[in-house]
N, C-alpha and C. Protein backbone atom coordinates (compact mmCIF):
# COMPACT_ATOMS: atom_id res chain seq x y z
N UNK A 1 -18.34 -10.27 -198.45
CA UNK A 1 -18.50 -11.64 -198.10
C UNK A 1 -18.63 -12.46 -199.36
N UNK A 2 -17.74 -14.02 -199.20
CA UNK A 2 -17.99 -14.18 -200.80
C UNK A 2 -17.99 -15.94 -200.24
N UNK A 3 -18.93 -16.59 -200.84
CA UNK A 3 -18.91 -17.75 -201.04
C UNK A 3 -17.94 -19.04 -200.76
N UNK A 4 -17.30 -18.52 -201.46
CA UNK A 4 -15.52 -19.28 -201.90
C UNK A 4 -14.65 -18.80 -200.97
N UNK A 5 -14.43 -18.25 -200.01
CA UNK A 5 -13.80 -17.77 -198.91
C UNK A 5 -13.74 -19.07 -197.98
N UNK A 6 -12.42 -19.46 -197.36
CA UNK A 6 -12.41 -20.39 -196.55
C UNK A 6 -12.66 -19.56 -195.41
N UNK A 7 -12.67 -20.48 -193.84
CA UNK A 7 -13.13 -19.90 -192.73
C UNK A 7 -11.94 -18.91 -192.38
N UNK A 8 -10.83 -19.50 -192.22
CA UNK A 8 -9.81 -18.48 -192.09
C UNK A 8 -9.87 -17.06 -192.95
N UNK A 9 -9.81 -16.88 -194.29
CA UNK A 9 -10.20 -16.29 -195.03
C UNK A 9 -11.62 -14.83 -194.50
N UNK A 10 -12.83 -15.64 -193.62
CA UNK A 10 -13.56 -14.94 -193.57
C UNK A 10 -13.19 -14.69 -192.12
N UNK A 11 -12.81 -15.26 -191.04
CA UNK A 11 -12.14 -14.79 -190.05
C UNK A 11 -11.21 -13.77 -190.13
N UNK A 12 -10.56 -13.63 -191.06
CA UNK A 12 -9.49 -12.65 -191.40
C UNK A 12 -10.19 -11.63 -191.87
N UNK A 13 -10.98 -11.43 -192.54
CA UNK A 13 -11.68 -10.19 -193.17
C UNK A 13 -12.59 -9.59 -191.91
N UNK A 14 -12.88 -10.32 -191.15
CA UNK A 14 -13.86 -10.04 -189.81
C UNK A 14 -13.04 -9.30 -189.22
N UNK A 15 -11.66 -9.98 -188.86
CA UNK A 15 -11.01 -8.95 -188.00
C UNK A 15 -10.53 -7.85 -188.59
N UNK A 16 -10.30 -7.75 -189.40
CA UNK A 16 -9.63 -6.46 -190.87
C UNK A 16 -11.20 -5.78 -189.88
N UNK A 17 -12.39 -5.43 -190.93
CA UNK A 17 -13.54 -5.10 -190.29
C UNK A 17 -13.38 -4.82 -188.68
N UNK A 18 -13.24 -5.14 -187.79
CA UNK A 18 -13.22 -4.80 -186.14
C UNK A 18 -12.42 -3.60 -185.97
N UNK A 19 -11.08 -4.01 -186.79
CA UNK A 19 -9.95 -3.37 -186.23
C UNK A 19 -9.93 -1.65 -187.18
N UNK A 20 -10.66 -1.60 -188.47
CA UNK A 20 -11.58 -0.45 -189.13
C UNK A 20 -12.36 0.16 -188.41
N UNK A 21 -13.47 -0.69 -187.28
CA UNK A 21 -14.68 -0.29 -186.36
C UNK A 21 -13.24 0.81 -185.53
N UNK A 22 -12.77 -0.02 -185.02
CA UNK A 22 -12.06 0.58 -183.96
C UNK A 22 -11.20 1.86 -184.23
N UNK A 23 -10.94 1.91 -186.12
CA UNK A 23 -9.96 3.37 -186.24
C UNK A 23 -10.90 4.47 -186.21
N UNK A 24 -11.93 4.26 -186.46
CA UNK A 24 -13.43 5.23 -187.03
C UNK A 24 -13.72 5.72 -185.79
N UNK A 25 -14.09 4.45 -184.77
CA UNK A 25 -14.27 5.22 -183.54
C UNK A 25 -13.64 6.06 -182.68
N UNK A 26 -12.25 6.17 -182.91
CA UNK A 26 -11.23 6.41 -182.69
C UNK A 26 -11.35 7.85 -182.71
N UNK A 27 -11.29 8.19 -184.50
CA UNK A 27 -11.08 9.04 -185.27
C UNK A 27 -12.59 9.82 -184.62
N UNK A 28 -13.87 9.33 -184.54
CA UNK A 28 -15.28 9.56 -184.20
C UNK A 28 -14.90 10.74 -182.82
N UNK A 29 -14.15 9.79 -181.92
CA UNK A 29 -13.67 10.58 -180.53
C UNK A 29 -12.75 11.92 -180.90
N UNK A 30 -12.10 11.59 -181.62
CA UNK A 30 -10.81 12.49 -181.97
C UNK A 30 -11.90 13.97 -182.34
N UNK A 31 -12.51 13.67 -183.21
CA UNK A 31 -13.58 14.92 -184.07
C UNK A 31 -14.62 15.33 -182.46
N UNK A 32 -14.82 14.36 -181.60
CA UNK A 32 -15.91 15.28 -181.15
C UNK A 32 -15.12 15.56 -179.69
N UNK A 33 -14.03 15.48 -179.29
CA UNK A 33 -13.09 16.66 -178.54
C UNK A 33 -12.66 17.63 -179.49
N UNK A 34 -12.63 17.25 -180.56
CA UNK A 34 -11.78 19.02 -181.19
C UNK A 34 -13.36 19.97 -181.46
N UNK A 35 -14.83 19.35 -181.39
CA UNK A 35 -15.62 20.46 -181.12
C UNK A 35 -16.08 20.59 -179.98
N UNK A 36 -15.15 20.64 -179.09
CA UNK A 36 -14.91 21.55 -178.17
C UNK A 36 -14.54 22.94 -178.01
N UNK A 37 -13.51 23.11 -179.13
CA UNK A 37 -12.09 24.19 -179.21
C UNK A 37 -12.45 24.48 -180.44
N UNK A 38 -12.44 26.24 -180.97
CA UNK A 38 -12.30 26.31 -181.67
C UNK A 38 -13.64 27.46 -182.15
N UNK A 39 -14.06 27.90 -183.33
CA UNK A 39 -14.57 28.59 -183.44
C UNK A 39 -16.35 27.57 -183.60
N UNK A 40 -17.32 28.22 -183.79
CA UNK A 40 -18.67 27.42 -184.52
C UNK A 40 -18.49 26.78 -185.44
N UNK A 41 -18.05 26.90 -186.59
CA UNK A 41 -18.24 26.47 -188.12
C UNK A 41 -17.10 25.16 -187.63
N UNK A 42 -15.99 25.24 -187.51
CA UNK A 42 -15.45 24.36 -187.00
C UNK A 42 -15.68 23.09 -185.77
N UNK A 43 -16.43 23.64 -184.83
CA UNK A 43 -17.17 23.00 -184.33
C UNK A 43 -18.21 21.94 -184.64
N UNK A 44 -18.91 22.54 -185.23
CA UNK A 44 -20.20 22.46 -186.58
C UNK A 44 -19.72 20.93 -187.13
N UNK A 45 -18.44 21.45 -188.22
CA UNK A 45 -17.70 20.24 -188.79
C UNK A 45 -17.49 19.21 -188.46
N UNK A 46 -16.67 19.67 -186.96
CA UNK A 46 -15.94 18.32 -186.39
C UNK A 46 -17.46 17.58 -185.76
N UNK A 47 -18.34 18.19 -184.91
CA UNK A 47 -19.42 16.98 -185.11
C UNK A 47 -20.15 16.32 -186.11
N UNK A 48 -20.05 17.15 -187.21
CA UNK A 48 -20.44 16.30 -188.38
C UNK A 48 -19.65 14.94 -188.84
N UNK A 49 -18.42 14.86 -188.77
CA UNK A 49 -17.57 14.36 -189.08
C UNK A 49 -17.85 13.18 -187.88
N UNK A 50 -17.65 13.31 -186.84
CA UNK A 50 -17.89 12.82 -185.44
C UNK A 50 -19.03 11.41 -186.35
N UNK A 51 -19.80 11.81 -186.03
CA UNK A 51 -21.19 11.58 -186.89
C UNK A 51 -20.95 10.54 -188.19
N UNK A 52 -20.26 11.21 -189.28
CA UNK A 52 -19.82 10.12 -190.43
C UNK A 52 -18.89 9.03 -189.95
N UNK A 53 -18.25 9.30 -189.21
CA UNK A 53 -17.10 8.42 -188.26
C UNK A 53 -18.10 7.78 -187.75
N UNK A 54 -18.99 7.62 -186.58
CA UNK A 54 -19.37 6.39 -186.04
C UNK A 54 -20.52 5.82 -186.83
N UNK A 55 -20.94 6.29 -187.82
CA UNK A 55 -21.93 5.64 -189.34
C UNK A 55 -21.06 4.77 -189.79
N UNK A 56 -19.65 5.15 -190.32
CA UNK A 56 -18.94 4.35 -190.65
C UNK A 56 -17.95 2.86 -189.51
N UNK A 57 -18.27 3.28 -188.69
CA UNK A 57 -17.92 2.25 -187.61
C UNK A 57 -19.27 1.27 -187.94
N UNK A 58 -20.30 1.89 -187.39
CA UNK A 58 -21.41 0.82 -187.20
C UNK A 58 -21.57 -0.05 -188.85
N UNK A 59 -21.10 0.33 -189.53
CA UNK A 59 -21.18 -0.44 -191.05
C UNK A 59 -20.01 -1.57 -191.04
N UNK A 60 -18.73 -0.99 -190.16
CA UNK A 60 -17.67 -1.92 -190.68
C UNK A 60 -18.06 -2.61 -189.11
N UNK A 61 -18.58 -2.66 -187.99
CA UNK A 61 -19.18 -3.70 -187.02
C UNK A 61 -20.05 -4.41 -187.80
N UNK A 62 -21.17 -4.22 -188.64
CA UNK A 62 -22.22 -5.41 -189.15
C UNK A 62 -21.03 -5.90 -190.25
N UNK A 63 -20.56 -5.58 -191.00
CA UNK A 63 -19.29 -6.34 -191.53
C UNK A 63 -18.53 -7.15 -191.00
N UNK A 64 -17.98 -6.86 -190.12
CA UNK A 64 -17.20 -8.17 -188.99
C UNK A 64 -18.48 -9.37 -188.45
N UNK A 65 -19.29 -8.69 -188.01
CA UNK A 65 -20.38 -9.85 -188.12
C UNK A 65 -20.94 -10.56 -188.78
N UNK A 66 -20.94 -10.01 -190.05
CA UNK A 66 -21.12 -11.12 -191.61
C UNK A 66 -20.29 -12.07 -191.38
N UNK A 67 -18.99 -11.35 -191.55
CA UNK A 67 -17.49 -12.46 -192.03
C UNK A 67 -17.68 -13.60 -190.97
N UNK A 68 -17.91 -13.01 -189.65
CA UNK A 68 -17.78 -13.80 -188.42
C UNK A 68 -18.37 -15.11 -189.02
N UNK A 69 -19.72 -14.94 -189.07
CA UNK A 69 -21.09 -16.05 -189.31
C UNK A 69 -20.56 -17.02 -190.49
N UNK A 70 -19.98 -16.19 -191.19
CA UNK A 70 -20.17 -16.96 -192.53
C UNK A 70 -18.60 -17.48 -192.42
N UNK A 71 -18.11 -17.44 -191.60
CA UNK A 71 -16.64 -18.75 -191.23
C UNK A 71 -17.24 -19.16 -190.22
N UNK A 72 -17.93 -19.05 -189.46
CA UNK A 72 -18.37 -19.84 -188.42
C UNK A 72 -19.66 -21.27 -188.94
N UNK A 73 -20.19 -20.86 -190.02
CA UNK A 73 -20.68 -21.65 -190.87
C UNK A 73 -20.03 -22.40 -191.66
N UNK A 74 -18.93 -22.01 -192.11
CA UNK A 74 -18.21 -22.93 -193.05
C UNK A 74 -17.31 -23.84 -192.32
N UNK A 75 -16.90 -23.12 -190.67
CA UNK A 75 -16.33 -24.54 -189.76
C UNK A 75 -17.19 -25.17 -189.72
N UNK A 76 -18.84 -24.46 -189.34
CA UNK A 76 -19.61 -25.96 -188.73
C UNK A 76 -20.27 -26.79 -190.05
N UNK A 77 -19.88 -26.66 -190.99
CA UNK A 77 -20.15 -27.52 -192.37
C UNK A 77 -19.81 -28.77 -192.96
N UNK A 78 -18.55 -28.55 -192.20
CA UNK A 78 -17.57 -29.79 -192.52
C UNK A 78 -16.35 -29.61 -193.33
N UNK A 79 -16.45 -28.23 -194.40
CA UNK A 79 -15.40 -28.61 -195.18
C UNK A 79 -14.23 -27.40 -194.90
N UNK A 80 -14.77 -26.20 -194.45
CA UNK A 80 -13.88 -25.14 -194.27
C UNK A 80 -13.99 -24.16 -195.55
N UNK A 81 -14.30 -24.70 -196.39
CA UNK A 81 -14.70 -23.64 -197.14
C UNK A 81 -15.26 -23.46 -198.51
């Protein structure tokens, strides 16, 4: 998040951020059906992984919510940016 960012600018980085939430979680699902199948240690993994995947979702969600605020502040400011 940066200062000098117009609203568009931070709207655009918000959604970049959402649409990241959404590959992680994705990827989050993907890892915890494959420990289903498969041996323990592998198992093991893929929920670990599972795990770093939706850590990393919930980081790039409070990220989209920064960007959000802080173009939603710079519309309601007056100048845009």
């Amino acid at each position: 998040m940066s200062d000098d960012k117009s609203t568009l600018g931070n709207m655009a980085d918000a959604a970049g951020a959402k649409i990241n939430e959404g590959v992680d979680r994705a990827r989050a699902a993907g890892h915890e059906v494959a420990s289903h199948f498969g041996g323990t240690a592998d198992n093991l993994e893929d929920k670990a992984q599972a795990a770093k995947d939706r850590a990393k979702a919930e980081g790039h969600n409070a990220e989209a919510h920064a960007e959000y605020n802080e173009g939603k502040r710079e519309a309601t400011d007056g100048d845009g940016h």
